[in-house]
Protein backbone atom coordinates (compact mmCIF):
# COMPACT_ATOMS: atom_id res chain seq x y z
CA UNK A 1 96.80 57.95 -8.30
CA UNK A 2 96.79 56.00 -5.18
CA UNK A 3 95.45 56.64 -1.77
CA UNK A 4 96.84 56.91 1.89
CA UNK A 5 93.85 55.85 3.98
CA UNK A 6 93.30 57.55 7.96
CA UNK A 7 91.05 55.09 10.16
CA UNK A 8 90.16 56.62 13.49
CA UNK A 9 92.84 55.60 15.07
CA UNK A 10 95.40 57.52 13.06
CA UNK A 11 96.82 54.58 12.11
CA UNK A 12 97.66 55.14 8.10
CA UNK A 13 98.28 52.40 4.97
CA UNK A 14 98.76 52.64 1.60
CA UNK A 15 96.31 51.26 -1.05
CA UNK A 16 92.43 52.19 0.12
CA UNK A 17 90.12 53.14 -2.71
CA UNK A 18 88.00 55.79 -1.46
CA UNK A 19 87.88 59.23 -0.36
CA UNK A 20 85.43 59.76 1.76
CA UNK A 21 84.56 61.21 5.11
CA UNK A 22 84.98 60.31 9.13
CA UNK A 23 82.53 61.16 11.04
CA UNK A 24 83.97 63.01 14.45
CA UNK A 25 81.46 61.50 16.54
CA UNK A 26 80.46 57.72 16.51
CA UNK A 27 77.43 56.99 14.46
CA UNK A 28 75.98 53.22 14.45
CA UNK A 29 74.06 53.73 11.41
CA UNK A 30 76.94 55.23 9.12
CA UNK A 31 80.12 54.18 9.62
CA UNK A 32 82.86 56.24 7.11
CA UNK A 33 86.69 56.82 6.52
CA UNK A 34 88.85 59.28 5.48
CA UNK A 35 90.87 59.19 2.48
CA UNK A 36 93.73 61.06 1.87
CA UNK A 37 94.44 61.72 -1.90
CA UNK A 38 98.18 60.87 -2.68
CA UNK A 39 100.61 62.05 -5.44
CA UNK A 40 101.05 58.67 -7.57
CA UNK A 41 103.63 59.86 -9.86
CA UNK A 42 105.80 60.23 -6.99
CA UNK A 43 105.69 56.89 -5.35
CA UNK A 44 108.04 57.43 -2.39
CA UNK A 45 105.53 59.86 -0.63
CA UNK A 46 107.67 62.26 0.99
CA UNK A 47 106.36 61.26 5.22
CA UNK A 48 109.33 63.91 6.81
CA UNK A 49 107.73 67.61 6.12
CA UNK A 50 111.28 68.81 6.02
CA UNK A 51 111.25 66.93 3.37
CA UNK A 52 108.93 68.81 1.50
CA UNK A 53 109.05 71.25 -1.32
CA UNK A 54 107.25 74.31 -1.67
CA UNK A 55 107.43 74.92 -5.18
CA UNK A 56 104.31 73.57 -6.99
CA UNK A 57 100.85 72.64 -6.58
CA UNK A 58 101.78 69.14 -5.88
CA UNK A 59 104.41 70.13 -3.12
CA UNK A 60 101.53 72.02 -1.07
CA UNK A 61 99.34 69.28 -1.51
CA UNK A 62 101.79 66.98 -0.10
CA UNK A 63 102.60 69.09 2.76
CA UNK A 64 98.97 68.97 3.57
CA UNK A 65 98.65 64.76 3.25
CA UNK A 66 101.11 65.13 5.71
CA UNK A 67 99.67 67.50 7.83
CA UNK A 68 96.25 65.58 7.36
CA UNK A 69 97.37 62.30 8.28
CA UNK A 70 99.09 63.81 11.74
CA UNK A 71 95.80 64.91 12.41
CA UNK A 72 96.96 68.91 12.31
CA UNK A 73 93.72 69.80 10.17
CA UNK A 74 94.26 73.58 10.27
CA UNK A 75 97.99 73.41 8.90
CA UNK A 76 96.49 70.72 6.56
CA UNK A 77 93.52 73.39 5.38
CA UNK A 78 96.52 75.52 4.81
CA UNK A 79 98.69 73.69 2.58
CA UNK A 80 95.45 72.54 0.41
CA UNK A 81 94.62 76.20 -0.10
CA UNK A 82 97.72 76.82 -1.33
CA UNK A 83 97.76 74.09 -3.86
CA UNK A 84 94.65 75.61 -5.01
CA UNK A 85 96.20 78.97 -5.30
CA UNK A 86 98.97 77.49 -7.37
CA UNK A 87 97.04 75.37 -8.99
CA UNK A 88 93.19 76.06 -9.15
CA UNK A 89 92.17 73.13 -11.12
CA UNK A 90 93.85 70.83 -8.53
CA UNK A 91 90.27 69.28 -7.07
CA UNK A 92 92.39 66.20 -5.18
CA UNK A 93 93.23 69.53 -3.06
CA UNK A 94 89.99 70.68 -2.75
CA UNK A 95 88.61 67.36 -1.70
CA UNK A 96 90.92 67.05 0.94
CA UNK A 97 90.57 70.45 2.36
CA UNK A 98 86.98 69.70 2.11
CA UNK A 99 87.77 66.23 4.53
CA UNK A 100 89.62 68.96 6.59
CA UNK A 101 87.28 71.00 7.44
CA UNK A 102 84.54 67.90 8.22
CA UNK A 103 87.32 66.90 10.51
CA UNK A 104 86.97 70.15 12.48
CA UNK A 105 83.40 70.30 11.46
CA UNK A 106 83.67 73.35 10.13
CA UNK A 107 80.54 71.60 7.88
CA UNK A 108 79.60 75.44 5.73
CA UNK A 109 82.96 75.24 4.83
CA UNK A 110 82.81 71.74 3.42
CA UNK A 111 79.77 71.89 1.47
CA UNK A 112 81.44 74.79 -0.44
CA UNK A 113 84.67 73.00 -0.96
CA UNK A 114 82.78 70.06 -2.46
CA UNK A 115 80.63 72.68 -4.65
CA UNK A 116 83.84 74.15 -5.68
CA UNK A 117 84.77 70.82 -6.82
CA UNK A 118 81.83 70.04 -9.14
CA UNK A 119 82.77 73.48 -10.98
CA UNK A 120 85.45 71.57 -11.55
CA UNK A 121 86.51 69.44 -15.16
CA UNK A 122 84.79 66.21 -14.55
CA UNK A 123 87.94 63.51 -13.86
CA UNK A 124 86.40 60.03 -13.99
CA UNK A 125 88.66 57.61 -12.09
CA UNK A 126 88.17 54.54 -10.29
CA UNK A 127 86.65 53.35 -8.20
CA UNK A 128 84.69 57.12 -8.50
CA UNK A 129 84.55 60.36 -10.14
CA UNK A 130 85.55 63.74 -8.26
CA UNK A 131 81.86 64.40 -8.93
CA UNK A 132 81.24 61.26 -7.25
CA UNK A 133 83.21 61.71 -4.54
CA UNK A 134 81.88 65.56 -3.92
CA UNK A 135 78.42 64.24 -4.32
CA UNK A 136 78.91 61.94 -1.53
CA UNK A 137 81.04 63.82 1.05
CA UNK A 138 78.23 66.18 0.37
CA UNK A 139 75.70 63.41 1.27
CA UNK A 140 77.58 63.10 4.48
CA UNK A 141 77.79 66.36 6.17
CA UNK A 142 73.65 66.69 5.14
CA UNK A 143 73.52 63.56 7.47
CA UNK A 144 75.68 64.97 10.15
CA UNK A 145 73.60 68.07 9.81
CA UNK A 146 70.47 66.29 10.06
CA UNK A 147 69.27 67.45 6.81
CA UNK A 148 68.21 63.64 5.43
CA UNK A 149 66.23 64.74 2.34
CA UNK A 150 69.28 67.02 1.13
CA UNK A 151 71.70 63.92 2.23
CA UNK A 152 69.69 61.43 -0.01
CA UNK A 153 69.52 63.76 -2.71
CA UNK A 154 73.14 63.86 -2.38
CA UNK A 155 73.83 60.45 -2.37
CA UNK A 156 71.72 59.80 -5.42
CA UNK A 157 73.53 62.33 -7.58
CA UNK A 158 76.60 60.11 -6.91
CA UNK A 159 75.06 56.95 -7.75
CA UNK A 160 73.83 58.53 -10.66
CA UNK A 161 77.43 59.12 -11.61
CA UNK A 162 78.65 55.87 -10.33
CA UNK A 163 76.31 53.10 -9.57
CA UNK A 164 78.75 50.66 -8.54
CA UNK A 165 80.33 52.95 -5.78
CA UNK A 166 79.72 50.47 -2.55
CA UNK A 167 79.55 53.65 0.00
CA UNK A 168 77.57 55.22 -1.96
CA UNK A 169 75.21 52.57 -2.10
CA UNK A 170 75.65 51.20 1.39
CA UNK A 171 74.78 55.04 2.47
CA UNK A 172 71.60 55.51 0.31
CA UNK A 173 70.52 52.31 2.15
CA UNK A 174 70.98 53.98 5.40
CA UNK A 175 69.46 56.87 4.79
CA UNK A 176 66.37 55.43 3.03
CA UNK A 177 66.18 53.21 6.52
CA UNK A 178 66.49 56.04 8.88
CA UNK A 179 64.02 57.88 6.60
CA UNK A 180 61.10 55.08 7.84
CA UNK A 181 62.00 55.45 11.37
């Protein structure tokens, strides 16, 4: 599996390592991207949504990369929730539907993607788990709430999972500093 990765700009490459969450707003103190989860095992991602198939799982989940990455979040939220119709065990679906709905911060419908998610099998990949990567997102929209205790509860779970995961570290050490504030 490799990743497309969104910076704020729109602008999109191929080759990040993360998926985690933009903040909608500028935040000094946190500073995030979005990470689209890409099909690996087909390597020429499919960029022309007539191009796209609607037969499987993987074809939704496509269609919603694309949709995602030309910033159309609610056709995006679509497409994921039909790959997880088709395909219920699908959870690189279900973490970007959860990045969908931070992007229209629609935040209650996050947090129960990302709980969805750690219903899920555990998949350990690098650089991080889906557990790690729910964990975290789920760290994030805590902050964005203002809920700091829940948020660095969050984070730590990931850790936990994953101590080397940089974000995850760099945003524990935000949190704690924003905590003595």
């Amino acid at each position: 599996m490799f990743l497309a990765n969104a910076v704020c700009s729109g602008v999109y490459s191929v080759g990040c390592l993360l998926g985690v969450a933009q903040p909608t707003t500028p935040q000094p103190d946190i500073q995030l991207q979005t990470t689209l989860w890409v099909n690996k095992s087909n390597s020429q991602v499919p960029w022309n949504l007539a191009q796209v198939e609607f037969e499987s799982a993987e074809s939704y989940f496509e269609e919603g990369v694309l949709f995602h990455r030309d910033g159309q979040f609610e056709q995006a939220i679509q497409s994921y929730q039909n790959a997880t119709r088709v395909d219920p065990t699908f959870d690189d679906a279900y973490i970007n539907l959860g990045l969908a709905y931070i992007q229209i911060n629609q935040l209650d419908d996050a947090v129960n993607v990302f709980h969805q998610v750690l219903e899920l099998p555990e998949r350990v990949e690098a650089p991080a788990s889906n557990y790690t990567l729910a964990h975290y997102n789920l760290a994030i929209i805590f902050s964005r709430q203002g809920k700091m205790d829940e948020a660095l509860a969050e984070v730590q779970q990931a850790l936990a999972i994953t101590p080397t995961f940089g974000r995850a570290q760099q945003l524990q050490q935000q949190l704690q500093s924003q905590e003595l504030r």
